[in-house]
Structure formats: C-alpha cells, structure tokens
N, C-alpha and C. Protein backbone atom coordinates (compact mmCIF):
# COMPACT_ATOMS: atom_id res chain seq x y z
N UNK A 1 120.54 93.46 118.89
CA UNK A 1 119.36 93.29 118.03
C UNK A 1 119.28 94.44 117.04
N UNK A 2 119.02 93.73 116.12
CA UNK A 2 118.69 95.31 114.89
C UNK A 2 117.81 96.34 114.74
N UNK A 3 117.65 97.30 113.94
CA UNK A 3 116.46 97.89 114.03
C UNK A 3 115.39 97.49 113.65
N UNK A 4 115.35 96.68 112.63
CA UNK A 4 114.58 96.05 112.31
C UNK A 4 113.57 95.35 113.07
N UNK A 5 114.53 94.50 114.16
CA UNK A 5 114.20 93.19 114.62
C UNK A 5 113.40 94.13 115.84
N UNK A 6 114.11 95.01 116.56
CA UNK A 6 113.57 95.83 117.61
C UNK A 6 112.03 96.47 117.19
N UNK A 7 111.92 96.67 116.05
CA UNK A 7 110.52 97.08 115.13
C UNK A 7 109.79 96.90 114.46
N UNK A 8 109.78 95.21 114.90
CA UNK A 8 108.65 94.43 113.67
C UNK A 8 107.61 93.99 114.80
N UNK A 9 106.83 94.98 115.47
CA UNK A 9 105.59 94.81 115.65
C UNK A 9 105.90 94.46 117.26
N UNK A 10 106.69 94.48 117.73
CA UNK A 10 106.92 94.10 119.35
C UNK A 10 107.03 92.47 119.44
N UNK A 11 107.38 91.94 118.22
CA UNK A 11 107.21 89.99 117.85
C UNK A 11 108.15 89.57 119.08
N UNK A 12 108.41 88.84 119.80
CA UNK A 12 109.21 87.88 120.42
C UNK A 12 109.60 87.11 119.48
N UNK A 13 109.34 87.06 118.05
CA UNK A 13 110.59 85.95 117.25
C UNK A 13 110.11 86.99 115.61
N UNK A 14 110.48 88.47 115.70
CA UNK A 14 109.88 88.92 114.20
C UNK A 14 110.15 88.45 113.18
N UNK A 15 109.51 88.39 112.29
CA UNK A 15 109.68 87.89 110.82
C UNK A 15 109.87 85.90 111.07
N UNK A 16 109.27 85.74 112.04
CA UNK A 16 109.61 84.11 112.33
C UNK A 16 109.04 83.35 111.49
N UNK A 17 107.84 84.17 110.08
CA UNK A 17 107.61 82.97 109.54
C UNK A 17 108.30 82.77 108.41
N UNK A 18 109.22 83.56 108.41
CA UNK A 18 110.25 83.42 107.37
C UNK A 18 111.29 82.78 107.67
N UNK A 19 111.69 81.54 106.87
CA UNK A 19 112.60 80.60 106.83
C UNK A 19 113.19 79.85 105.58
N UNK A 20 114.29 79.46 105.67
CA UNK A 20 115.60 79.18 107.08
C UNK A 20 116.17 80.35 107.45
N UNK A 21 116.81 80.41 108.31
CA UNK A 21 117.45 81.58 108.61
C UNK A 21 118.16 82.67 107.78
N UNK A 22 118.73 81.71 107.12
CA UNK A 22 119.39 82.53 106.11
C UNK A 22 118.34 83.81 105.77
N UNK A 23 117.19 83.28 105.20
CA UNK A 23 116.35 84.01 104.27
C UNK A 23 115.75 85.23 105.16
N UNK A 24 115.58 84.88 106.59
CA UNK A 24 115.18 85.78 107.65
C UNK A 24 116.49 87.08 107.48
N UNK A 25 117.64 86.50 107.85
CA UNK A 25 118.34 87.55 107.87
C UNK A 25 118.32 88.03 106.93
N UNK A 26 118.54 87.93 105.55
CA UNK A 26 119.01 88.40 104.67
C UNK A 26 117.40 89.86 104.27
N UNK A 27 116.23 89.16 104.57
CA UNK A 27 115.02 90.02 104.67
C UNK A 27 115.29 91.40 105.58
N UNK A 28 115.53 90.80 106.74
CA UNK A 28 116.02 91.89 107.88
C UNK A 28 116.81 93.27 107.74
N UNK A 29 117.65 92.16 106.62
CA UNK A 29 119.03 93.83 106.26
C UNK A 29 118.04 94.13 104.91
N UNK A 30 117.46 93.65 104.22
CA UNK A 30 116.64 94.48 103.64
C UNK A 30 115.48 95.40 103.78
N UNK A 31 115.08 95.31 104.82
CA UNK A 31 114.15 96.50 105.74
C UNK A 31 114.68 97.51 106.25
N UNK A 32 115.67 96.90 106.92
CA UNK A 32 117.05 98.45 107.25
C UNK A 32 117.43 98.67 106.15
N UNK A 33 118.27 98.69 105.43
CA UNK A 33 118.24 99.18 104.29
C UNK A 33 117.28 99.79 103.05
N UNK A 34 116.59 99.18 102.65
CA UNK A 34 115.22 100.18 102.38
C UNK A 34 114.90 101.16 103.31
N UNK A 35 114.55 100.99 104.32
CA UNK A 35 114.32 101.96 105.03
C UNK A 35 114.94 103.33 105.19
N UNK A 36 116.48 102.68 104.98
CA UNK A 36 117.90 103.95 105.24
C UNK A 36 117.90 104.52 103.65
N UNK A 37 118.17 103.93 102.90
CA UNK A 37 118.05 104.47 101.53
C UNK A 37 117.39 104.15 100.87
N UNK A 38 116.15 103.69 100.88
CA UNK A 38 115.46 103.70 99.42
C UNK A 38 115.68 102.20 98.81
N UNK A 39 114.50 101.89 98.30
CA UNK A 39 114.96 100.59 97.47
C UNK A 39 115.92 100.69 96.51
N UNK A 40 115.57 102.13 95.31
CA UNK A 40 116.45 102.10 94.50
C UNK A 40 117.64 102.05 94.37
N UNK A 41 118.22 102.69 95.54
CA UNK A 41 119.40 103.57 96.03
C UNK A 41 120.08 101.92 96.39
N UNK A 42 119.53 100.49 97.15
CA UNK A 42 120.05 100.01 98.10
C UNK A 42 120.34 98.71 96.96
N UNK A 43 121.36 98.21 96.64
CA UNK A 43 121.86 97.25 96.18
C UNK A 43 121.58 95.60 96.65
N UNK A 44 121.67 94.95 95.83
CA UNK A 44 121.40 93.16 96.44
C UNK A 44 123.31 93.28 97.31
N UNK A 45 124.32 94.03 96.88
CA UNK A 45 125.38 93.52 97.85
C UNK A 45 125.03 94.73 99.03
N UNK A 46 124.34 95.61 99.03
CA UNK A 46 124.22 96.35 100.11
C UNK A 46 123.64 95.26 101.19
N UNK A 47 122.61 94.81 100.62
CA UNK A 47 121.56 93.97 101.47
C UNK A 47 122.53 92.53 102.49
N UNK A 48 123.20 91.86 101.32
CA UNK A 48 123.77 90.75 101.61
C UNK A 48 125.19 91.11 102.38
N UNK A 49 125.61 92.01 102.28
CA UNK A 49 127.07 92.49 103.83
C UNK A 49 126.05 93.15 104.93
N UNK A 50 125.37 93.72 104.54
CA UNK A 50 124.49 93.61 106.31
C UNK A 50 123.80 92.56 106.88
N UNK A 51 124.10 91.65 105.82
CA UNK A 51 123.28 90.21 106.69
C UNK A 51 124.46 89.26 106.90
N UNK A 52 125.85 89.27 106.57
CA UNK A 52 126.80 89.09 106.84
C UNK A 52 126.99 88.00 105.91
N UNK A 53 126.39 88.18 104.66
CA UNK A 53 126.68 87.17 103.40
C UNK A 53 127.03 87.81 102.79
N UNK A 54 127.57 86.74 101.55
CA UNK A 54 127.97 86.93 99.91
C UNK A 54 126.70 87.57 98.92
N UNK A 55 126.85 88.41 98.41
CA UNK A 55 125.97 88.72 97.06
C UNK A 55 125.47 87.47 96.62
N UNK A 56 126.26 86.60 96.43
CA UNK A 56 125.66 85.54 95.55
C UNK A 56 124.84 84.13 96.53
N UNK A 57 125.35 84.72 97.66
CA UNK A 57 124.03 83.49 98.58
C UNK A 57 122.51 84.48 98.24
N UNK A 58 122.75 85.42 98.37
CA UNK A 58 120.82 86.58 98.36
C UNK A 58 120.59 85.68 97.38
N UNK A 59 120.71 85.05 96.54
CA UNK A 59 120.31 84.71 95.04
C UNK A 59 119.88 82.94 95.60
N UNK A 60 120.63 82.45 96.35
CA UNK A 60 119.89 81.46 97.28
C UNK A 60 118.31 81.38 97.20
N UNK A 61 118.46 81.90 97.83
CA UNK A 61 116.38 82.41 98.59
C UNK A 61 115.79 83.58 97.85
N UNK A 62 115.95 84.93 97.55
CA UNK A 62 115.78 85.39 96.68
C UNK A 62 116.24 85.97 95.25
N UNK A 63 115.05 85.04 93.93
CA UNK A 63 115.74 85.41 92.89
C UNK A 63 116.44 87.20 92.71
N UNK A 64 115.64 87.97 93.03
CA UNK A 64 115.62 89.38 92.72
C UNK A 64 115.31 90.31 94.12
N UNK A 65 116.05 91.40 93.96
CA UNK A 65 115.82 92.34 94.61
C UNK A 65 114.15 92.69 95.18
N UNK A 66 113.16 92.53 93.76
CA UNK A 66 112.37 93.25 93.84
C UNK A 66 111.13 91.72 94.80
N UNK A 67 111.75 90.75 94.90
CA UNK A 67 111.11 89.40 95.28
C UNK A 67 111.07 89.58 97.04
N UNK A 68 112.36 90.28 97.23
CA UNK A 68 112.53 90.77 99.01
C UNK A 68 111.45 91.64 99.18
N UNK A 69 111.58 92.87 98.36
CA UNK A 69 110.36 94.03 98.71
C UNK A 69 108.40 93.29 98.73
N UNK A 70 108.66 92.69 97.47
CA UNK A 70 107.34 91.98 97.88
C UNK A 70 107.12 91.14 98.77
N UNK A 71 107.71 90.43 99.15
CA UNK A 71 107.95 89.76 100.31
C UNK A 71 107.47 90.52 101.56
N UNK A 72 108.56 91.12 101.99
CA UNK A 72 108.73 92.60 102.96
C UNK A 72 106.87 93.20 102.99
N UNK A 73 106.34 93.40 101.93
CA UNK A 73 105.35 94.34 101.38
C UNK A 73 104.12 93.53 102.19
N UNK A 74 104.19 92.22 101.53
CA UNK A 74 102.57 91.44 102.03
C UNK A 74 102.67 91.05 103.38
N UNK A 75 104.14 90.40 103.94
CA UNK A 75 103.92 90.16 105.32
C UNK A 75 103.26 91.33 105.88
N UNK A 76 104.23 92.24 105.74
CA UNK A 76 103.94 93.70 106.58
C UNK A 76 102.38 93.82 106.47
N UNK A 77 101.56 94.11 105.37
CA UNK A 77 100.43 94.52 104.97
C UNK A 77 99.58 93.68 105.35
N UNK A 78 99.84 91.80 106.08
CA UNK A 78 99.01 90.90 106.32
C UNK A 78 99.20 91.32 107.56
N UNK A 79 99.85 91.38 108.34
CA UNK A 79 100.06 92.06 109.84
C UNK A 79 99.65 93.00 110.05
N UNK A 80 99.71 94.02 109.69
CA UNK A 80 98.84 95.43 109.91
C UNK A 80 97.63 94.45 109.70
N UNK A 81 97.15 94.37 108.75
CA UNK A 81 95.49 93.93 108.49
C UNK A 81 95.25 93.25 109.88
N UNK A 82 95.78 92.59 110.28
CA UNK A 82 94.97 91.03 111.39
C UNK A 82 94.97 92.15 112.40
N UNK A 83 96.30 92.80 112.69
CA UNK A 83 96.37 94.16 114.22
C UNK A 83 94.89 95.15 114.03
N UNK A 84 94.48 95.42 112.98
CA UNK A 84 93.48 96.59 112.30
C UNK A 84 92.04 95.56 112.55
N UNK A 85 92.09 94.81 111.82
CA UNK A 85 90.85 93.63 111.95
C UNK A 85 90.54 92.99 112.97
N UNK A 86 91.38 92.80 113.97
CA UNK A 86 91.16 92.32 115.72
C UNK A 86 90.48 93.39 116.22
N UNK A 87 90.94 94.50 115.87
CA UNK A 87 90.48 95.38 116.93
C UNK A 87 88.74 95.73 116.71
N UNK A 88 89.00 96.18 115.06
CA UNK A 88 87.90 96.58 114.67
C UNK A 88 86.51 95.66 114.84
N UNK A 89 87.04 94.56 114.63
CA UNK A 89 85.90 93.45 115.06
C UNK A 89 85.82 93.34 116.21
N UNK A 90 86.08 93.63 117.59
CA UNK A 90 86.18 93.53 118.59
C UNK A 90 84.63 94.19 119.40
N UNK A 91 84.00 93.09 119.97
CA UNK A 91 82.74 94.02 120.74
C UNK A 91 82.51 95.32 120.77
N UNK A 92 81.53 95.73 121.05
CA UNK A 92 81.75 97.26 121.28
C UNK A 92 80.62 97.88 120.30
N UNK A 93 80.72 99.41 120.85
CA UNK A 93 79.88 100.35 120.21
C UNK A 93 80.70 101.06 119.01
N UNK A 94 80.53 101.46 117.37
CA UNK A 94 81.02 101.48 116.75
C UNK A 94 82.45 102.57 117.47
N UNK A 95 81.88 103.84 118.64
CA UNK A 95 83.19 104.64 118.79
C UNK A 95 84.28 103.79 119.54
N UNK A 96 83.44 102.70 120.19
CA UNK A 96 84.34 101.83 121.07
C UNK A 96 85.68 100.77 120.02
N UNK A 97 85.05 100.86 119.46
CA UNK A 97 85.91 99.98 117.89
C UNK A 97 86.46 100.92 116.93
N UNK A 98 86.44 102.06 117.03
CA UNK A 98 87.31 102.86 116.09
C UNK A 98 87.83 103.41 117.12
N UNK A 99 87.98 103.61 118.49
CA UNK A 99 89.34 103.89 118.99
C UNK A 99 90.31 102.61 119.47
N UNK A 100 89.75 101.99 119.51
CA UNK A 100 90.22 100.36 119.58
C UNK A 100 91.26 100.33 118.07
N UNK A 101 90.43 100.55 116.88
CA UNK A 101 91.27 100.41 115.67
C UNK A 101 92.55 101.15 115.34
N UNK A 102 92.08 102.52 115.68
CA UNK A 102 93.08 103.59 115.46
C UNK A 102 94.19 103.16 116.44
N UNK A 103 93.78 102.78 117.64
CA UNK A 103 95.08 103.08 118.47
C UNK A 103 95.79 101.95 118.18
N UNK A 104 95.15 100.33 118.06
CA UNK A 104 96.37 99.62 117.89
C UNK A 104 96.87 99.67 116.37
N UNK A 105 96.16 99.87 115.32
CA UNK A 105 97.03 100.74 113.73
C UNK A 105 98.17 101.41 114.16
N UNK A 106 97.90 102.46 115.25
CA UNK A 106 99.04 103.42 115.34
C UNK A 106 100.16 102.93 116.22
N UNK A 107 99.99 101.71 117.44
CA UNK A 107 101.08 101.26 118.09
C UNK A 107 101.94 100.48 117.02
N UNK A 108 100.91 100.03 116.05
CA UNK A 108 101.60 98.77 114.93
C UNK A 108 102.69 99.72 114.35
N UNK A 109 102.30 100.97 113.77
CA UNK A 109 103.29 101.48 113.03
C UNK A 109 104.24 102.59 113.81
N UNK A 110 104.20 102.67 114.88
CA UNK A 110 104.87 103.53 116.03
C UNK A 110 106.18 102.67 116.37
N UNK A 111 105.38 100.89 116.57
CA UNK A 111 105.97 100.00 117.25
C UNK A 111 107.01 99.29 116.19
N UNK A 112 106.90 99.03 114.96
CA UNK A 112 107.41 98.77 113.61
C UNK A 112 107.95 99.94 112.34
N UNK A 113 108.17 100.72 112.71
CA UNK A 113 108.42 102.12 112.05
C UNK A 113 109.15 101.95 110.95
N UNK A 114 110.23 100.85 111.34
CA UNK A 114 111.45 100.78 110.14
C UNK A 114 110.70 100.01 109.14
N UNK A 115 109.93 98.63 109.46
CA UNK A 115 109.25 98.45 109.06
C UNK A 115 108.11 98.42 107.77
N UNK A 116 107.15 99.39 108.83
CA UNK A 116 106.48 100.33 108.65
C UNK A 116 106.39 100.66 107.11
N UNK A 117 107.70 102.07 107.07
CA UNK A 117 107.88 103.40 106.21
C UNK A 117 108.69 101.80 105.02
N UNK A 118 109.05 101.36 104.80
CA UNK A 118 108.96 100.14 103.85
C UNK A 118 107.83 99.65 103.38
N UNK A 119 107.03 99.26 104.10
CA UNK A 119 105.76 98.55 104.16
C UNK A 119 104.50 99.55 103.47
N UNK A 120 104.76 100.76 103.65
CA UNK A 120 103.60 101.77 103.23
C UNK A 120 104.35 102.60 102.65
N UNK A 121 105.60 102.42 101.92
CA UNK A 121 105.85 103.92 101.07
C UNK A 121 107.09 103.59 99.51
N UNK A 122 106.92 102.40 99.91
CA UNK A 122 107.70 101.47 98.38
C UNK A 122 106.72 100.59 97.56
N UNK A 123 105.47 101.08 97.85
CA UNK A 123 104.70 100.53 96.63
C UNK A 123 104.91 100.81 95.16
N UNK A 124 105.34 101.53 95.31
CA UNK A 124 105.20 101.82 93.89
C UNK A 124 106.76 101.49 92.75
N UNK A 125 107.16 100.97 93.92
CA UNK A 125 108.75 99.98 93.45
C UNK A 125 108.69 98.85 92.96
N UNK A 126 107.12 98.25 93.19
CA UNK A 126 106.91 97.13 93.24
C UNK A 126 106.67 96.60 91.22
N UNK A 127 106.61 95.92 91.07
CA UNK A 127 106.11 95.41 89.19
C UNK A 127 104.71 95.62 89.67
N UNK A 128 104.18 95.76 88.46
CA UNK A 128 102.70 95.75 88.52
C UNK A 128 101.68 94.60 89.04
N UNK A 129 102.25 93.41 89.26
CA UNK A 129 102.09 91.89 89.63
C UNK A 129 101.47 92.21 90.82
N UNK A 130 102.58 92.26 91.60
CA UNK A 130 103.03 92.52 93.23
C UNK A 130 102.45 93.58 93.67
N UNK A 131 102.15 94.67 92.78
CA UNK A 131 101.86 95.80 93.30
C UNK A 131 100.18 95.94 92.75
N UNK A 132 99.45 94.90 92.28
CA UNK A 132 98.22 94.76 92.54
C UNK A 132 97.87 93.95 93.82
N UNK A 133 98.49 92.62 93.82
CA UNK A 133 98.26 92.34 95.23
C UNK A 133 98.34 92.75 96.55
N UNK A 134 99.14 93.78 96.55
CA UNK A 134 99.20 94.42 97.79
C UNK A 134 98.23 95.46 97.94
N UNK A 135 98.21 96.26 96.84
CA UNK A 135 96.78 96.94 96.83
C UNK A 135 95.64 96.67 97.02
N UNK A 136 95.46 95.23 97.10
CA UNK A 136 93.81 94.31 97.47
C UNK A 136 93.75 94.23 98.48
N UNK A 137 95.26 94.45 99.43
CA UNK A 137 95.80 94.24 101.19
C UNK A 137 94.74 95.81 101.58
N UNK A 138 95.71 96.24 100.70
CA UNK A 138 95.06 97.85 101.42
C UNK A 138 93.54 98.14 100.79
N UNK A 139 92.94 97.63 100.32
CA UNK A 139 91.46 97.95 100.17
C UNK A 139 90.86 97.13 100.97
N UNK A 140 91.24 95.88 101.76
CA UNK A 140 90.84 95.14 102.90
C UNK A 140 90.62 95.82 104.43
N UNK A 141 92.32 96.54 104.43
CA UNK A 141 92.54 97.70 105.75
C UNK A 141 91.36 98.51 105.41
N UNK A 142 91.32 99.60 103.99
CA UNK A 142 90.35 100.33 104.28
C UNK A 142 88.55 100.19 104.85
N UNK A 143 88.16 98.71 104.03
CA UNK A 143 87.45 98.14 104.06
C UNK A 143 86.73 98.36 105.75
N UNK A 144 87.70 97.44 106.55
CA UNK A 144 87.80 97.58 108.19
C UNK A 144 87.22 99.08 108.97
N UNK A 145 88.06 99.98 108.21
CA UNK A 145 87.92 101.20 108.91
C UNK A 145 86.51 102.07 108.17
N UNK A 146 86.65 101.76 107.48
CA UNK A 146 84.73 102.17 106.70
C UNK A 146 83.94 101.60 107.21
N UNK A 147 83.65 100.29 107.51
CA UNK A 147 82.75 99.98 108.34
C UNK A 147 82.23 99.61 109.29
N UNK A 148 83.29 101.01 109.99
CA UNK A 148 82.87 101.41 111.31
C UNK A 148 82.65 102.52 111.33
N UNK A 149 83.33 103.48 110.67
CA UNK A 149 82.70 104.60 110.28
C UNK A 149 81.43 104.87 109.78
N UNK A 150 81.08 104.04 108.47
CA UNK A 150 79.43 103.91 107.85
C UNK A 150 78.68 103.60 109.39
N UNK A 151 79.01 102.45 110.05
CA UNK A 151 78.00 101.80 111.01
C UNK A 151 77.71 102.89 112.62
N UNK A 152 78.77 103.99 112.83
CA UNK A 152 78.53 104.94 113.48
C UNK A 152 77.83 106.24 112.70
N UNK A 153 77.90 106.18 111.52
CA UNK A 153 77.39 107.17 111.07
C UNK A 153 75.83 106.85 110.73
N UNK A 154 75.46 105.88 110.54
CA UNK A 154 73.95 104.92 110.58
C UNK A 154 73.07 105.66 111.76
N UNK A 155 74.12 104.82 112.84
CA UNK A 155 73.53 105.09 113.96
C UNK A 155 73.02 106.46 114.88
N UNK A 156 74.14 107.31 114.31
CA UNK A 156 74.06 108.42 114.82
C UNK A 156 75.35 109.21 115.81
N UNK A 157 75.81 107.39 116.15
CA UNK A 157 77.16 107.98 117.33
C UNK A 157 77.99 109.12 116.29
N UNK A 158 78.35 108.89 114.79
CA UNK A 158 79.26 109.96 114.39
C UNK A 158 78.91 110.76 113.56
N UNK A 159 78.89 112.37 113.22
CA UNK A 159 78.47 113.21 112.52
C UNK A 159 79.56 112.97 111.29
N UNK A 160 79.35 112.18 110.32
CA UNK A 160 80.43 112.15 108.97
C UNK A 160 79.45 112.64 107.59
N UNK A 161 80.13 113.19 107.29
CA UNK A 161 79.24 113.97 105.90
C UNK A 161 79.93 113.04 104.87
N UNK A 162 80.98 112.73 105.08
CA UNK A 162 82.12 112.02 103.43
C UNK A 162 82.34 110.76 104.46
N UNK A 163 82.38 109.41 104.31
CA UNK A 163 82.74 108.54 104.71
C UNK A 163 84.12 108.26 104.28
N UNK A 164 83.85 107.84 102.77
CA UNK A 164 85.34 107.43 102.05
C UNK A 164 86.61 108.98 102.68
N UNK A 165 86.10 109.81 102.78
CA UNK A 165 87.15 110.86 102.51
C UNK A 165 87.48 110.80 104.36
N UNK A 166 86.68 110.71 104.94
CA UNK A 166 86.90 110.47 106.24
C UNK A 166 88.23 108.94 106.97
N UNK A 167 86.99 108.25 106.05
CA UNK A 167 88.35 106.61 106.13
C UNK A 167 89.38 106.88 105.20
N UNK A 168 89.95 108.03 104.28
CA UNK A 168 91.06 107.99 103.95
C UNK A 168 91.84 109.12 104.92
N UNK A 169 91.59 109.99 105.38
CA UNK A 169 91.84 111.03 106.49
C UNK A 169 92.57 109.98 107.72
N UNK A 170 91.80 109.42 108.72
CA UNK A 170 92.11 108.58 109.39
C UNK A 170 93.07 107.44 109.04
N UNK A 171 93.06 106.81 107.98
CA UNK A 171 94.24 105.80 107.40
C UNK A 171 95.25 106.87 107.62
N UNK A 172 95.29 108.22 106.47
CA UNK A 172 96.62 108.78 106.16
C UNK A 172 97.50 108.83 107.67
N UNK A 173 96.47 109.56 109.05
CA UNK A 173 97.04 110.15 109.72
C UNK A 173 97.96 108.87 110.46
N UNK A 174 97.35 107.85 110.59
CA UNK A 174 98.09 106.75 110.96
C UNK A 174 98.71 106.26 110.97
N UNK A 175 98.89 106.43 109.23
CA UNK A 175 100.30 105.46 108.58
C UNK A 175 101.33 106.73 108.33
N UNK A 176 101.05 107.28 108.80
CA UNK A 176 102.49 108.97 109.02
C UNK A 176 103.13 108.66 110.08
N UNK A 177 102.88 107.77 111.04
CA UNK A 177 103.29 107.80 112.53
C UNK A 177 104.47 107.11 112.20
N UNK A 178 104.35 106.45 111.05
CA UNK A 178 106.09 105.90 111.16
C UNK A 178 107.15 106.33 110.24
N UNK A 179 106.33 107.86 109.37
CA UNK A 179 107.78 108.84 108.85
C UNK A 179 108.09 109.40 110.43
N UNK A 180 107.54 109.82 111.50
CA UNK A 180 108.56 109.98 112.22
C UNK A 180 108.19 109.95 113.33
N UNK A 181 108.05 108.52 113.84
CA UNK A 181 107.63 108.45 115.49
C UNK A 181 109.39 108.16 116.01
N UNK A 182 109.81 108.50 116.86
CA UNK A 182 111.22 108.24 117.20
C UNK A 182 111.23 107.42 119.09
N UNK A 183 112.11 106.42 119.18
CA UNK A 183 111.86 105.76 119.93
C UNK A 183 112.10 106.71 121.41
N UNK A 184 112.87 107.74 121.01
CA UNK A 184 113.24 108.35 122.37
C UNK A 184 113.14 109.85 122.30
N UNK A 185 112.02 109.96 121.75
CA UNK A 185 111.16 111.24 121.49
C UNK A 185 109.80 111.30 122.51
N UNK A 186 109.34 111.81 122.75
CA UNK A 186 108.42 112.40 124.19
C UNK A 186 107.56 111.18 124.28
N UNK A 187 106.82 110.20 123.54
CA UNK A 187 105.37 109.45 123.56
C UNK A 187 105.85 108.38 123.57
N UNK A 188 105.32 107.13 124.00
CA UNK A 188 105.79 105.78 123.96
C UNK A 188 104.83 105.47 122.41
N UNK A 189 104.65 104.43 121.75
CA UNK A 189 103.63 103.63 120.80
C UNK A 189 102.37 103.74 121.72
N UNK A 190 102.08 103.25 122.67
CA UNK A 190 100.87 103.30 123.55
C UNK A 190 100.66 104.67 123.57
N UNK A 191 101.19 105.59 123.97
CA UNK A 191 100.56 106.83 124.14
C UNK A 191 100.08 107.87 123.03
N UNK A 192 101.33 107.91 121.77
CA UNK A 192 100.26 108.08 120.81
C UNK A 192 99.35 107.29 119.94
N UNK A 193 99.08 106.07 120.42
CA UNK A 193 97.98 105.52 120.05
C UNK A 193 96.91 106.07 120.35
N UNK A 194 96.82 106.46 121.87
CA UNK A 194 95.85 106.95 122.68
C UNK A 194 95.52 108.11 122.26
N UNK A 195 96.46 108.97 122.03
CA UNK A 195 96.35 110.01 121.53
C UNK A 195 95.43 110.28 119.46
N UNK A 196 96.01 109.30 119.08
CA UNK A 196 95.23 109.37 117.85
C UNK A 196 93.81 108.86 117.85
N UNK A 197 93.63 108.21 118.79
CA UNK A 197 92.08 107.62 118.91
C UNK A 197 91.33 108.68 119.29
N UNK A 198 91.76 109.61 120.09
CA UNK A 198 90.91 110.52 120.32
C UNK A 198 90.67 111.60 119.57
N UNK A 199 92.15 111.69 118.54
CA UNK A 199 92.00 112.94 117.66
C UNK A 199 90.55 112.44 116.81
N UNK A 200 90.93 111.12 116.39
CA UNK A 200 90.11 110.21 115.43
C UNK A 200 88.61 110.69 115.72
N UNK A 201 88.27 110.07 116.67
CA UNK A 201 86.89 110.50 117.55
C UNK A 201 86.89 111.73 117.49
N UNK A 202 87.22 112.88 118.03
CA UNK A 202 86.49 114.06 117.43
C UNK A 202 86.80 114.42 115.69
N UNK A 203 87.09 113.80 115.38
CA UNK A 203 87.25 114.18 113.86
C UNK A 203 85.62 113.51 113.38
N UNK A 204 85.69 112.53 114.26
CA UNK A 204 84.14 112.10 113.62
C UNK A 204 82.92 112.00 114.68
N UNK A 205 83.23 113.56 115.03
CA UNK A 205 82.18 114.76 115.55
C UNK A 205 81.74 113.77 117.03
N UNK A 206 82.33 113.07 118.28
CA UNK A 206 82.68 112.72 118.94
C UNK A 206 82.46 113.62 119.76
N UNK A 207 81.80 113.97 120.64
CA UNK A 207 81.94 115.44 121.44
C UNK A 207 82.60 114.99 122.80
N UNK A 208 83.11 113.74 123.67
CA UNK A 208 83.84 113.82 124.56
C UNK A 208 84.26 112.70 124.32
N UNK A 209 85.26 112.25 123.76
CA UNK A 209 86.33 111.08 123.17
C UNK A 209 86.73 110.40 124.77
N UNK A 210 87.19 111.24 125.63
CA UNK A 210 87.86 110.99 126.65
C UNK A 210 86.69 109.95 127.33
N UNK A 211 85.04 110.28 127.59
CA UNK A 211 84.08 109.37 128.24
C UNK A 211 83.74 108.46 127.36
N UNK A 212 83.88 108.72 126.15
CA UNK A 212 83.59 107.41 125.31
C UNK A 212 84.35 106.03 125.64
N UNK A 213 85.71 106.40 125.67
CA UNK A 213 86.75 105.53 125.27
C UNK A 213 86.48 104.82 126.81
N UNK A 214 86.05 105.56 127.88
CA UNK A 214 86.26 104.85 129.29
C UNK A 214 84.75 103.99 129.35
C-alpha cells in the first residue's frame, strides 16, 4: 500500500470517490509526489510512472496538472470539514466540543499527513478560480471552530480576550501536525490528538482540561 493510501484519513477504500481507477491512481501518485517535491518541482510524467502509466493516459482524466491539485485540494478540505463539523456539532458543553474538535482535526491530519501537507500548504499553486473555492472550504473550518470558542466565551467556560486570533492560533497549531507527525515517532494520531485538546483548553484559560474532558 502507498503512502498515500496508508494516509488518507484511516479510509478502508481512500480516495474511493474517485473514479475509474485509473483516475484514483493516477491522483494517489500525485499526493506522493506533491508531497515529496512540491507541485512545481513534480511533473505530469513524474505523476504518471508512479501510477504505472503513460504521460499521455494523465491527460485521459486529467486535463492539467493543476486540475489534480484542485481536485486533491477540495476532497481533502471537504473531509477535514465533515471530521471538524461532526465533532464540533456533537452534544456537549462548548469545552466538551472543542476538545472533541481539536482532537479529531489533529488525528485527521496526524492520520493523513501526506495528504494533509498537500491539502494545507499548495494553495497558493492553485489559479485564482480554484484557489477561491477552496478558501470558502477554509472559512467554513474556521467558521466551526469560532463558534465554539465565541459560545464558551459567552458563557463563561473560556477566558478569550481575541476570538478570531484565538481560532486562528488553534487552526495553525493543528494543521502543523502534518509538517511533521512521523508514523514511528513516540505518539500514535490518537495520542496527540489528546494531547492538543488539552493544550487547546488551557490556551482558552481552561484551568483543569484533564476533568473537563472526563
């Protein structure tokens, strides 16, 4: 199995809604590859000999290079959102839903890394088209995590003086987990999940994260 495939979110069939096959694979070696070098750096024949095609089948299913990355860009960014938006909507007292949020955000990108560092750090590769729509993805994510922050800070559960600067604090620290979470480095995805929920919570003046969360 690839790296890819090993890191798109823990899926039992990743990237399955992409079809025919062809188009799956050929996506696949374009996530490893972006990932390994860079969009710029990574060629349509780089892409198409790691998927074990011709240059000129990629042109099959996708017209352009830059049609994979967007591609690549919104799945990724619609998946994070639903993983971020389950949680956050999920019963609970607002701290009970922002460690709920944080931690499965951070298994998503712990658990999808290759992913991931594609998914959140080649925006700006994108045409201006593509790269407004995905930006409406990520003002949705932020959306999620503000208002739970605003709705604990209402209440009283969290001491936040800056909301926005707070829900961009918490996004950043999250979506870092996949410049370098490593699969056989000390923490599983679950554990620093756990671990960021609680940093999360005392960041937003939380005074025992550990009894909250239980």
């Amino acid at each position: 199995m690839s790296t890819a495939e090993e890191t798109a979110g823990g899926e039992a069939q990743p990237w399955g809604e992409v079809t025919p096959d062809a188009a799956r694979r050929l996506l696949l070696a374009a996530v490893e590859a972006f990932a390994e070098r860079g969009y710029h750096a990574t060629t349509t024949r780089d892409i198409a000999g790691r998927a074990g095609m011709s240059p000129a089948a990629l042109y099959i299913h996708y017209k352009t290079k830059e049609e994979l990355l967007h591609r690549i860009s919104r799945i990724g960014h619609e998946k994070a959102l639903e993983v971020l938006r389950t949680a956050s909507r999920a019963g609970g007292s607002p701290t009970e839903r922002l460690a709920g949020a944080v931690s499965s955000f951070v298994r998503w990108h712990a658990g999808g890394r290759t992913t991931a560092r594609v998914v959140q750090y080649e925006l700006d590769s994108l045409g201006p088209e593509a790269r407004a729509e995905i930006r409406e993805l990520r003002r949705q994510v932020d959306a999620e995590v503000r208002g739970i922050i605003e709705e604990g800070a209402r209440s009283g559960e969290f001491d936040v003086v800056d909301v926005h600067g707070t829900t961009l604090a918490v996004l950043s620290l999250c979506i870092d987990v996949a410049r370098w979470f490593k699969v056989d480095g000390p923490r599983t995805p679950e554990e620093v999940g756990a671990l960021y929920a609680e940093l999360v919570l005392r960041m937003v003046g939380v005074t025992d994260p550990g009894a909250a969360r239980e």
